[in-house]
PDB file of N, CA and C in Angstrom:
ATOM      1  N   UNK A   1      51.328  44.760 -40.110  1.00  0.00           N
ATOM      2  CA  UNK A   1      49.896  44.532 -40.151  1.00  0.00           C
ATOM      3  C   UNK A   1      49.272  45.144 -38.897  1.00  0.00           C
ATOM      4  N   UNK A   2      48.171  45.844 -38.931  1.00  0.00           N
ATOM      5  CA  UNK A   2      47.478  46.725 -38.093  1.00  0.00           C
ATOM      6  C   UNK A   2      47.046  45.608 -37.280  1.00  0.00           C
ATOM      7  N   UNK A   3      46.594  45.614 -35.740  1.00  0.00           N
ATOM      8  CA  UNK A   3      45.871  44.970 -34.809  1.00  0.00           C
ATOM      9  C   UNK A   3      45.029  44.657 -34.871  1.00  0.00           C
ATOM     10  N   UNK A   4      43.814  45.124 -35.476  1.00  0.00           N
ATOM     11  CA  UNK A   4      42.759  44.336 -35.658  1.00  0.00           C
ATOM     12  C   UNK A   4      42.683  43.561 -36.726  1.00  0.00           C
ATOM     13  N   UNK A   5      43.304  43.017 -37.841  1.00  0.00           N
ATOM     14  CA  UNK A   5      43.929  41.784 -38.693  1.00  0.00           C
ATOM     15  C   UNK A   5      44.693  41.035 -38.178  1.00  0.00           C
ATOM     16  N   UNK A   6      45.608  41.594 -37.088  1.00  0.00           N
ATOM     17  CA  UNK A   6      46.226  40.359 -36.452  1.00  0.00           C
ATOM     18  C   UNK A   6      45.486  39.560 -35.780  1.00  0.00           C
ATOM     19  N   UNK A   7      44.244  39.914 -35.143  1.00  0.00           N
ATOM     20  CA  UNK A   7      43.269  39.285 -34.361  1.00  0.00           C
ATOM     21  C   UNK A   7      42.445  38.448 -34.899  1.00  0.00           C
ATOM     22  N   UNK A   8      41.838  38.897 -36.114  1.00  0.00           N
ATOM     23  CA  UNK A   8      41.166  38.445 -37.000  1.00  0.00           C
ATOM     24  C   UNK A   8      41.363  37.254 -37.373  1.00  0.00           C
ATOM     25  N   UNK A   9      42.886  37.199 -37.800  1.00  0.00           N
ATOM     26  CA  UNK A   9      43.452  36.054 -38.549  1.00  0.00           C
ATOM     27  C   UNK A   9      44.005  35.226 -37.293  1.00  0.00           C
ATOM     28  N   UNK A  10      44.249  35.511 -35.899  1.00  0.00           N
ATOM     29  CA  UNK A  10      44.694  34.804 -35.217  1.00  0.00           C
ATOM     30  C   UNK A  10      42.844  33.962 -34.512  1.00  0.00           C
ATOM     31  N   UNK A  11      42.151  34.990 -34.972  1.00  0.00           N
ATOM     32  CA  UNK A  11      40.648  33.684 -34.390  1.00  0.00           C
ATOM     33  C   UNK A  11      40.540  32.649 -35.487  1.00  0.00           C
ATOM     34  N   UNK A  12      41.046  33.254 -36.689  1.00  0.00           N
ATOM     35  CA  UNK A  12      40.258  32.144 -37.712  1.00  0.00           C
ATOM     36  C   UNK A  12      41.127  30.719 -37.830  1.00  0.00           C
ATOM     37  N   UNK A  13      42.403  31.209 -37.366  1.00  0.00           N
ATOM     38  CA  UNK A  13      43.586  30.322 -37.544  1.00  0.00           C
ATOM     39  C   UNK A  13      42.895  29.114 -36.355  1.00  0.00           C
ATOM     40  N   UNK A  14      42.244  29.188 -35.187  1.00  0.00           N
ATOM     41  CA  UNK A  14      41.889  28.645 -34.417  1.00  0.00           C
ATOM     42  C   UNK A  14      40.414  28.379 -34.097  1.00  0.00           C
ATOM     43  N   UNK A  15      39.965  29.023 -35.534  1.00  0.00           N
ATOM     44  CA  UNK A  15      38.283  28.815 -35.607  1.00  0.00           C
ATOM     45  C   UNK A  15      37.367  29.065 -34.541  1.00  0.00           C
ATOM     46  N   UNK A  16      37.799  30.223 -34.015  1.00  0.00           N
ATOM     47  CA  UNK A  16      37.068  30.667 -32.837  1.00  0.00           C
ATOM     48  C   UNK A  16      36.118  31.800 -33.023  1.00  0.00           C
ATOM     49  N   UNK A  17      35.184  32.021 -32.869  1.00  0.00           N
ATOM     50  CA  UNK A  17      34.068  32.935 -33.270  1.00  0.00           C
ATOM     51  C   UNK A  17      34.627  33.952 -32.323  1.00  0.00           C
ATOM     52  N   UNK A  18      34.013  35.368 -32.905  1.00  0.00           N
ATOM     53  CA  UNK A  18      34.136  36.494 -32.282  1.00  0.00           C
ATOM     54  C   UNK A  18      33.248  36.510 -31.116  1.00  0.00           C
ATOM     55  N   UNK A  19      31.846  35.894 -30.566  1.00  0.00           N
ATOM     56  CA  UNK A  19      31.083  36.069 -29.844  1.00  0.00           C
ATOM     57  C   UNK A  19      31.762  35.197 -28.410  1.00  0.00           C
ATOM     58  N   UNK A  20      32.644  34.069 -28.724  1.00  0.00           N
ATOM     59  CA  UNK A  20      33.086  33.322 -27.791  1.00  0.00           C
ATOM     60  C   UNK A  20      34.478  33.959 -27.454  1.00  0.00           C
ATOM     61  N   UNK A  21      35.178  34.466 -28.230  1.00  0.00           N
ATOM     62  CA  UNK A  21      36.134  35.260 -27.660  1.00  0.00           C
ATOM     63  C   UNK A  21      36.020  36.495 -26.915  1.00  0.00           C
ATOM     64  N   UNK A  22      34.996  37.232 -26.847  1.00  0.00           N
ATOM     65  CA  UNK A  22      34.777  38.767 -26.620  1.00  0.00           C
ATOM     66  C   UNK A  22      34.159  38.465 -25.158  1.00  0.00           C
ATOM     67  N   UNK A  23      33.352  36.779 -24.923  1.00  0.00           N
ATOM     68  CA  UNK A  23      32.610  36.785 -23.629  1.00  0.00           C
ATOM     69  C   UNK A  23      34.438  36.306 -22.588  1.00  0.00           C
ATOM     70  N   UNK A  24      35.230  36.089 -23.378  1.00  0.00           N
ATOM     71  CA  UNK A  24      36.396  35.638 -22.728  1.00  0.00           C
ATOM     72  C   UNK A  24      37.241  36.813 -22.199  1.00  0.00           C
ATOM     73  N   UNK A  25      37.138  37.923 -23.238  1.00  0.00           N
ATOM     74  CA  UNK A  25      38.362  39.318 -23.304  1.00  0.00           C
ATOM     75  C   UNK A  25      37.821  40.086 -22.152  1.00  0.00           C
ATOM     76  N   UNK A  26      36.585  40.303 -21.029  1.00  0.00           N
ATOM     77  CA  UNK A  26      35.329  40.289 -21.285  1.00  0.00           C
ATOM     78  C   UNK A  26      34.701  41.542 -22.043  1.00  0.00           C
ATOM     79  N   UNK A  27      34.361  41.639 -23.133  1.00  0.00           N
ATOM     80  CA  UNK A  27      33.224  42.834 -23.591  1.00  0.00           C
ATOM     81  C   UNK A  27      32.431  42.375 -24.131  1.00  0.00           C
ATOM     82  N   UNK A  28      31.189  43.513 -24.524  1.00  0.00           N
ATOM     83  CA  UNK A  28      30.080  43.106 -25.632  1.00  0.00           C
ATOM     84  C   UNK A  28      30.727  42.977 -26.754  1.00  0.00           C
ATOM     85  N   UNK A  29      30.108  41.800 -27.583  1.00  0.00           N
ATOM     86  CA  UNK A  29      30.657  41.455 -29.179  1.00  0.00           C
ATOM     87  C   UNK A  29      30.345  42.657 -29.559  1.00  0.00           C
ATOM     88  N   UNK A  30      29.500  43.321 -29.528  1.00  0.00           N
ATOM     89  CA  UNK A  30      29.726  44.742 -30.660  1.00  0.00           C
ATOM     90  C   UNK A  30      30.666  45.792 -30.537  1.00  0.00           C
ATOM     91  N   UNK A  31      31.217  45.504 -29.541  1.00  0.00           N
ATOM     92  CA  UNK A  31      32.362  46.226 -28.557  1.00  0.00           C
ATOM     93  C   UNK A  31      33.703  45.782 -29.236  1.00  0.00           C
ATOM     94  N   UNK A  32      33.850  44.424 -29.474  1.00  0.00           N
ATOM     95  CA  UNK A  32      35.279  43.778 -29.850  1.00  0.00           C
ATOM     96  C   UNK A  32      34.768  43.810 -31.573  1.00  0.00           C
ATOM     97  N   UNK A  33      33.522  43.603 -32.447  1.00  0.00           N
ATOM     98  CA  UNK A  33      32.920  43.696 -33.445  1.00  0.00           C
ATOM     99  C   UNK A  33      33.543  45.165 -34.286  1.00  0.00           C
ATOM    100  N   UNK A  34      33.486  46.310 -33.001  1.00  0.00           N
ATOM    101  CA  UNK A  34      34.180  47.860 -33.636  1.00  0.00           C
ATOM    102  C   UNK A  34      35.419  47.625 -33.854  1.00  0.00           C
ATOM    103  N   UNK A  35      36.215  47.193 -32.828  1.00  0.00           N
ATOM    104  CA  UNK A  35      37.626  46.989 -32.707  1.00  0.00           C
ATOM    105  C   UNK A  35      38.267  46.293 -34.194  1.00  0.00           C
ATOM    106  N   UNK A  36      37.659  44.830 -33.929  1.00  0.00           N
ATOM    107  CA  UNK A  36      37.869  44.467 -34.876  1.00  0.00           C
ATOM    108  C   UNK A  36      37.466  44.778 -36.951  1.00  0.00           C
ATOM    109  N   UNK A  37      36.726  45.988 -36.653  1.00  0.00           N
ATOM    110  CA  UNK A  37      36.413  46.330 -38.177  1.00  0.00           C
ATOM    111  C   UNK A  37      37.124  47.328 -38.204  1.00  0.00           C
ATOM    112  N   UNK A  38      38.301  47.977 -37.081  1.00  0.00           N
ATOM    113  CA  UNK A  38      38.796  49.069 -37.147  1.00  0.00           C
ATOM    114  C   UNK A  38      37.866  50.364 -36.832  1.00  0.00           C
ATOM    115  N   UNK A  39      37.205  50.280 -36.398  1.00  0.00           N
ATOM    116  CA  UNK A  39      36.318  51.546 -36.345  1.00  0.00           C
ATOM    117  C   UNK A  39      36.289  52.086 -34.736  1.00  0.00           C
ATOM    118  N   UNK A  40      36.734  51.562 -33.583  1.00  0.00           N
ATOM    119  CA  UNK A  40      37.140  51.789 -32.735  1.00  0.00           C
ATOM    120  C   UNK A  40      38.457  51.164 -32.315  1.00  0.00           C
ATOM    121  N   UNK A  41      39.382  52.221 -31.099  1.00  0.00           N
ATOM    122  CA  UNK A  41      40.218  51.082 -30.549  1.00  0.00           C
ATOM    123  C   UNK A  41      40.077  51.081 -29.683  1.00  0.00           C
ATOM    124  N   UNK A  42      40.809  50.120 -29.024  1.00  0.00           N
ATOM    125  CA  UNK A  42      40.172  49.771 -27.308  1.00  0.00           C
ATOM    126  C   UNK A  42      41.569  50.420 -26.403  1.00  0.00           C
ATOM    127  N   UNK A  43      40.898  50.775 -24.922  1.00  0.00           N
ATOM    128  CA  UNK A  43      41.659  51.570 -23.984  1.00  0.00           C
ATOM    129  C   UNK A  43      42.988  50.927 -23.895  1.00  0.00           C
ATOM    130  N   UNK A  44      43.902  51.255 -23.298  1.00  0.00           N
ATOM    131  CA  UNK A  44      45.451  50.828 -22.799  1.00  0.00           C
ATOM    132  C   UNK A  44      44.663  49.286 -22.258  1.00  0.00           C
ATOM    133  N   UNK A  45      44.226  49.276 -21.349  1.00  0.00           N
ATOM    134  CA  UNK A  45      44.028  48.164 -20.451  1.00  0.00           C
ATOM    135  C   UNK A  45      43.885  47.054 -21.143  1.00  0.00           C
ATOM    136  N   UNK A  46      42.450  47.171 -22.083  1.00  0.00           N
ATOM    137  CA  UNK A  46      41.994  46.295 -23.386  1.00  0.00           C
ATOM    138  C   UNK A  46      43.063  45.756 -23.981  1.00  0.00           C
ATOM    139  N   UNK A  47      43.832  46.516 -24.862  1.00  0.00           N
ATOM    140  CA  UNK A  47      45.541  46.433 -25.210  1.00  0.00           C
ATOM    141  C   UNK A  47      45.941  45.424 -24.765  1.00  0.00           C
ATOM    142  N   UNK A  48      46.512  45.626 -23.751  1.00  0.00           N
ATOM    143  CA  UNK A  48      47.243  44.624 -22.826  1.00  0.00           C
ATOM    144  C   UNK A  48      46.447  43.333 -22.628  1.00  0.00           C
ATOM    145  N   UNK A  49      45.354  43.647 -22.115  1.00  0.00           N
ATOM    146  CA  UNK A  49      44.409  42.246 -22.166  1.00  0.00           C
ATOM    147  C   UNK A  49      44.429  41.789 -23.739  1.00  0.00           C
ATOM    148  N   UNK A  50      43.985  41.974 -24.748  1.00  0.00           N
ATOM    149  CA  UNK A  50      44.235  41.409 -25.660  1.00  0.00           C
ATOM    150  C   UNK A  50      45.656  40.558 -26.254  1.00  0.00           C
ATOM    151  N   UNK A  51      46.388  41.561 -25.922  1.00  0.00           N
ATOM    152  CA  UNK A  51      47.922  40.857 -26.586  1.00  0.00           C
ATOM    153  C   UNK A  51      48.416  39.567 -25.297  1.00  0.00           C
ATOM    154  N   UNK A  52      47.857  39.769 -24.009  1.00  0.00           N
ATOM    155  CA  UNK A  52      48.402  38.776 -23.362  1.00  0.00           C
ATOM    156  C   UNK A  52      47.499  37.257 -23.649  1.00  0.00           C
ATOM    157  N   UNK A  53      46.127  37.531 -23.802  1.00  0.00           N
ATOM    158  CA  UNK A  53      45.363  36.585 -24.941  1.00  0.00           C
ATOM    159  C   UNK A  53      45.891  35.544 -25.797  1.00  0.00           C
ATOM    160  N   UNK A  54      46.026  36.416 -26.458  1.00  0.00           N
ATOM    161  CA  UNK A  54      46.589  35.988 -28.150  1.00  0.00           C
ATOM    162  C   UNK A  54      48.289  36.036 -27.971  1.00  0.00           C
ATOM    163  N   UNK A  55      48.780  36.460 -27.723  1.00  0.00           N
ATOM    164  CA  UNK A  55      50.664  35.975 -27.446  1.00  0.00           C
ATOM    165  C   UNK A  55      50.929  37.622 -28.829  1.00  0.00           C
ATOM    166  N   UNK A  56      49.819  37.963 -29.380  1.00  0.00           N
ATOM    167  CA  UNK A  56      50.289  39.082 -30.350  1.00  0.00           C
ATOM    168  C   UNK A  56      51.342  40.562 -30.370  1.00  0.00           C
ATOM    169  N   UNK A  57      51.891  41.402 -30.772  1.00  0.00           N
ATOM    170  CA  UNK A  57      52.312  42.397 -29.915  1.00  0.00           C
ATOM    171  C   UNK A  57      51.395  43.184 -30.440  1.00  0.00           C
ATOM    172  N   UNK A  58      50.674  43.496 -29.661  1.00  0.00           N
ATOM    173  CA  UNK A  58      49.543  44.698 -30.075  1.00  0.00           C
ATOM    174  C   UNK A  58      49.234  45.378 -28.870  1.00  0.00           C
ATOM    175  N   UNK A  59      50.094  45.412 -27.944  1.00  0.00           N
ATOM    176  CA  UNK A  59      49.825  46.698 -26.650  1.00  0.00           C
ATOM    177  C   UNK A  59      50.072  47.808 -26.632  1.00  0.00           C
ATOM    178  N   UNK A  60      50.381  48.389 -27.962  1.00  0.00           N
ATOM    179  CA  UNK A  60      50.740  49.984 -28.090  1.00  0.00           C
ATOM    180  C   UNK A  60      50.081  50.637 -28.481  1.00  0.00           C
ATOM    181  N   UNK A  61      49.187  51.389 -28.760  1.00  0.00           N
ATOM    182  CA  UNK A  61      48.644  52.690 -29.425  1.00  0.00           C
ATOM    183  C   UNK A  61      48.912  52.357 -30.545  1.00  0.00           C
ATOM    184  N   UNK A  62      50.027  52.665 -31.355  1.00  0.00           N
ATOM    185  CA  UNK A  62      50.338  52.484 -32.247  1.00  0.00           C
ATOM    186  C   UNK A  62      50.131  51.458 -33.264  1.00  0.00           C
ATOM    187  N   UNK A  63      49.861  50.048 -32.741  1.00  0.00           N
ATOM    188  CA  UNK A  63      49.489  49.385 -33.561  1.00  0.00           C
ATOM    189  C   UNK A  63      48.008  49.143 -34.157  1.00  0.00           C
ATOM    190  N   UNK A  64      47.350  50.115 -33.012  1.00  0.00           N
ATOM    191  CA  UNK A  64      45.524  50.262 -33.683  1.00  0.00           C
ATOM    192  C   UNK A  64      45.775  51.488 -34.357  1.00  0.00           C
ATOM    193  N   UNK A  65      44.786  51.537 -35.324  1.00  0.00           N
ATOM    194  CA  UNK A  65      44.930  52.564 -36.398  1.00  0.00           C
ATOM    195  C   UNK A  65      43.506  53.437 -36.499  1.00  0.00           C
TER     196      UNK A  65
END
């Protein structure tokens, strides 16, 4: 499963809105909003900040599409 579904399903699993997570990751929601519709991916750094977040493995290139 691509990275931005793992995210997806790991906010909903914990009922956390995208606007309260993104002021946490820190970016603009329309920023984590791209990410998450797949339409952008976010830098190496982002990566890493995200997967250490969420416990996910999504720090590679490879897993954004």
């Amino acid at each position: 499963m691509e990275a931005h579904h793992l995210i997806k399903q790991w906010l909903s699993e914990r009922g956390m809105r995208q606007n309260h997570f993104a002021d946490m990751v820190p970016v603009r929601p329309e920023t984590l909003s791209r990410w998450l519709a797949g339409e952008k991916r976010p830098g190496p750094l982002a990566m890493h900040r995200l997967a250490d977040m969420t416990g996910l493995p999504i720090a590679d290139k490879g897993s954004w599409k």
